[in-house]
Protein backbone atom coordinates (compact mmCIF):
# COMPACT_ATOMS: atom_id res chain seq x y z
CA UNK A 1 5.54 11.28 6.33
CA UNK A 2 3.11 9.89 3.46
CA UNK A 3 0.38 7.68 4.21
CA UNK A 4 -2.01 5.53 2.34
CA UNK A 5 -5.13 3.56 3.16
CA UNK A 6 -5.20 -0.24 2.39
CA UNK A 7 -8.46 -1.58 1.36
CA UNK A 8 -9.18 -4.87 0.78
CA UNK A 9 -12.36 -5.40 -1.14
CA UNK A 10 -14.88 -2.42 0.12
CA UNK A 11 -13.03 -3.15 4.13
CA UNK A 12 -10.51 -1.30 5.17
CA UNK A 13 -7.66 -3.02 6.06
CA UNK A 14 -4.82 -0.99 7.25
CA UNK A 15 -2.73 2.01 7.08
CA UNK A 16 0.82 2.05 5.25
CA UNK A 17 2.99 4.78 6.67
CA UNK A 18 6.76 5.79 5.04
CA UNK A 19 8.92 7.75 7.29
CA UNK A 20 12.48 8.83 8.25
CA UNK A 21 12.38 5.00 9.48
CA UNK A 22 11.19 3.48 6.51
CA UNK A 23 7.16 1.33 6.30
CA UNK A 24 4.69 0.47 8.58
CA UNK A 25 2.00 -1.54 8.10
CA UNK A 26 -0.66 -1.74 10.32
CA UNK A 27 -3.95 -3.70 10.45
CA UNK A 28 -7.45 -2.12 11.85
CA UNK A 29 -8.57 -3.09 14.84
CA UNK A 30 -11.77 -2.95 13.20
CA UNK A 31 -10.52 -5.18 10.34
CA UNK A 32 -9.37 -7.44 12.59
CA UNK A 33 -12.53 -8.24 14.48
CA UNK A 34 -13.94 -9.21 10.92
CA UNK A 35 -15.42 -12.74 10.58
CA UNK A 36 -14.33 -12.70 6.62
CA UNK A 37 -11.12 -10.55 6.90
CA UNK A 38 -8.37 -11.98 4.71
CA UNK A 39 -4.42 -10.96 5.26
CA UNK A 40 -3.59 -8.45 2.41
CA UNK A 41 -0.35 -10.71 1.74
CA UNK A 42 1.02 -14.08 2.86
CA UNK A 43 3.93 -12.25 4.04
CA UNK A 44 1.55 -9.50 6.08
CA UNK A 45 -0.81 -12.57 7.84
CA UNK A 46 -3.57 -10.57 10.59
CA UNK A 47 -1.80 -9.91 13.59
CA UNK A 48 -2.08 -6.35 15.70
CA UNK A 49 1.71 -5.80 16.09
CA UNK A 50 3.02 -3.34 13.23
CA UNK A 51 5.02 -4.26 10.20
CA UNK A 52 7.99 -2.56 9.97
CA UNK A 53 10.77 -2.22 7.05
CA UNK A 54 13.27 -0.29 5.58
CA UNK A 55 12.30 -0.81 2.30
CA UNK A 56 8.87 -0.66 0.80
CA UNK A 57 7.66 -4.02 1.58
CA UNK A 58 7.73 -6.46 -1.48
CA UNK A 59 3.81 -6.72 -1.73
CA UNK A 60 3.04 -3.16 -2.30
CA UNK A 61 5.88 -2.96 -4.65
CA UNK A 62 4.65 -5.55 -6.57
CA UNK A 63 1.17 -3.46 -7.01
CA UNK A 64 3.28 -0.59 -8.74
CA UNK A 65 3.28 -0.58 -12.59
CA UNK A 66 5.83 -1.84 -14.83
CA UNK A 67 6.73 -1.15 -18.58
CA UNK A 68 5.26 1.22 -20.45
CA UNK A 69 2.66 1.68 -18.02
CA UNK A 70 4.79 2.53 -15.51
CA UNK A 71 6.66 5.08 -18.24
CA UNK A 72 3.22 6.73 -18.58
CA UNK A 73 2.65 7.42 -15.45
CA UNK A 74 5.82 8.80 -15.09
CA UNK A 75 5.53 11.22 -17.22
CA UNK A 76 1.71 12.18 -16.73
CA UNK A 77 2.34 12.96 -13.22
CA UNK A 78 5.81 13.42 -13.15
CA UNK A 79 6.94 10.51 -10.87
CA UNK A 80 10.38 9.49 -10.12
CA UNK A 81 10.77 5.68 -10.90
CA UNK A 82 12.75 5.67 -7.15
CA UNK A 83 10.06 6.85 -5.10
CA UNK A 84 8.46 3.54 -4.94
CA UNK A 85 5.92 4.97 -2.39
CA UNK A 86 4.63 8.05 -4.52
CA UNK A 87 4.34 5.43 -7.46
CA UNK A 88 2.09 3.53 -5.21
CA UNK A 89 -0.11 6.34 -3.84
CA UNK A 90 -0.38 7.88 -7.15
CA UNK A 91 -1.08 4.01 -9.46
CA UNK A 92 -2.56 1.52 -6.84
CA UNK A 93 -6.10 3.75 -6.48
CA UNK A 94 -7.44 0.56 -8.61
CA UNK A 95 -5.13 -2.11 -8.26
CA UNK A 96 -6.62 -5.23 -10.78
CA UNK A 97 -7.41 -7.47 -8.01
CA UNK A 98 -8.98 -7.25 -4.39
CA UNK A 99 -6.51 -4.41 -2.95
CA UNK A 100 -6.95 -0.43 -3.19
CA UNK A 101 -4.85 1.82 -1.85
CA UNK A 102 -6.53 5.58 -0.88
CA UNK A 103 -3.35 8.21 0.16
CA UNK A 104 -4.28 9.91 2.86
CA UNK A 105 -3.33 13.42 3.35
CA UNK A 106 -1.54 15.45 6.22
């Protein structure tokens, strides 16, 4: 199981989790209870029921590199282009934008 924090702006927002399953998103309670908290995605609005799918949802996905950016990290830290969620753990530490994403670790 691999985990990463989701942080949106300095807040935290959530925990993605990848398992024999697939993803989970889930929101903080704490997040939630925020007068200025924001939904990471239009497709992940603030609720407190979990996200689930089987494949890495298309958000986070679409935080990963692409191009030649994507090659160097590949070969820097020796990343398979198919394990979208390693990509993101290892890339997305400074997303441009509002969204980080931490990995936390067993």
């Amino acid at each position: 199981m691999r985990q990463g924090e989701i942080w949106v702006n300095r807040d935290l927002a959530g925990i993605l989790t990848e398992d024999e399953e697939g993803y989970h998103f889930t929101y903080s309670s704490e997040y939630l209870l925020l007068a200025n908290a924001v939904p990471v995605s239009l497709t992940l609005p603030l609720q407190e029921e979990v996200f689930h799918s089987v494949f890495l949802f298309p958000f986070f996905d679409g935080l990963i590199p692409e191009g030649w950016l994507l090659d160097i990290a590949q070969k820097n830290w020796k990343l398979n282009a198919r394990d979208r969620m390693g990509l993101l753990l290892a890339t997305c530490k400074d997303c441009i934008g509002n969204i980080s994403i931490i990995p936390l670790r067993p």
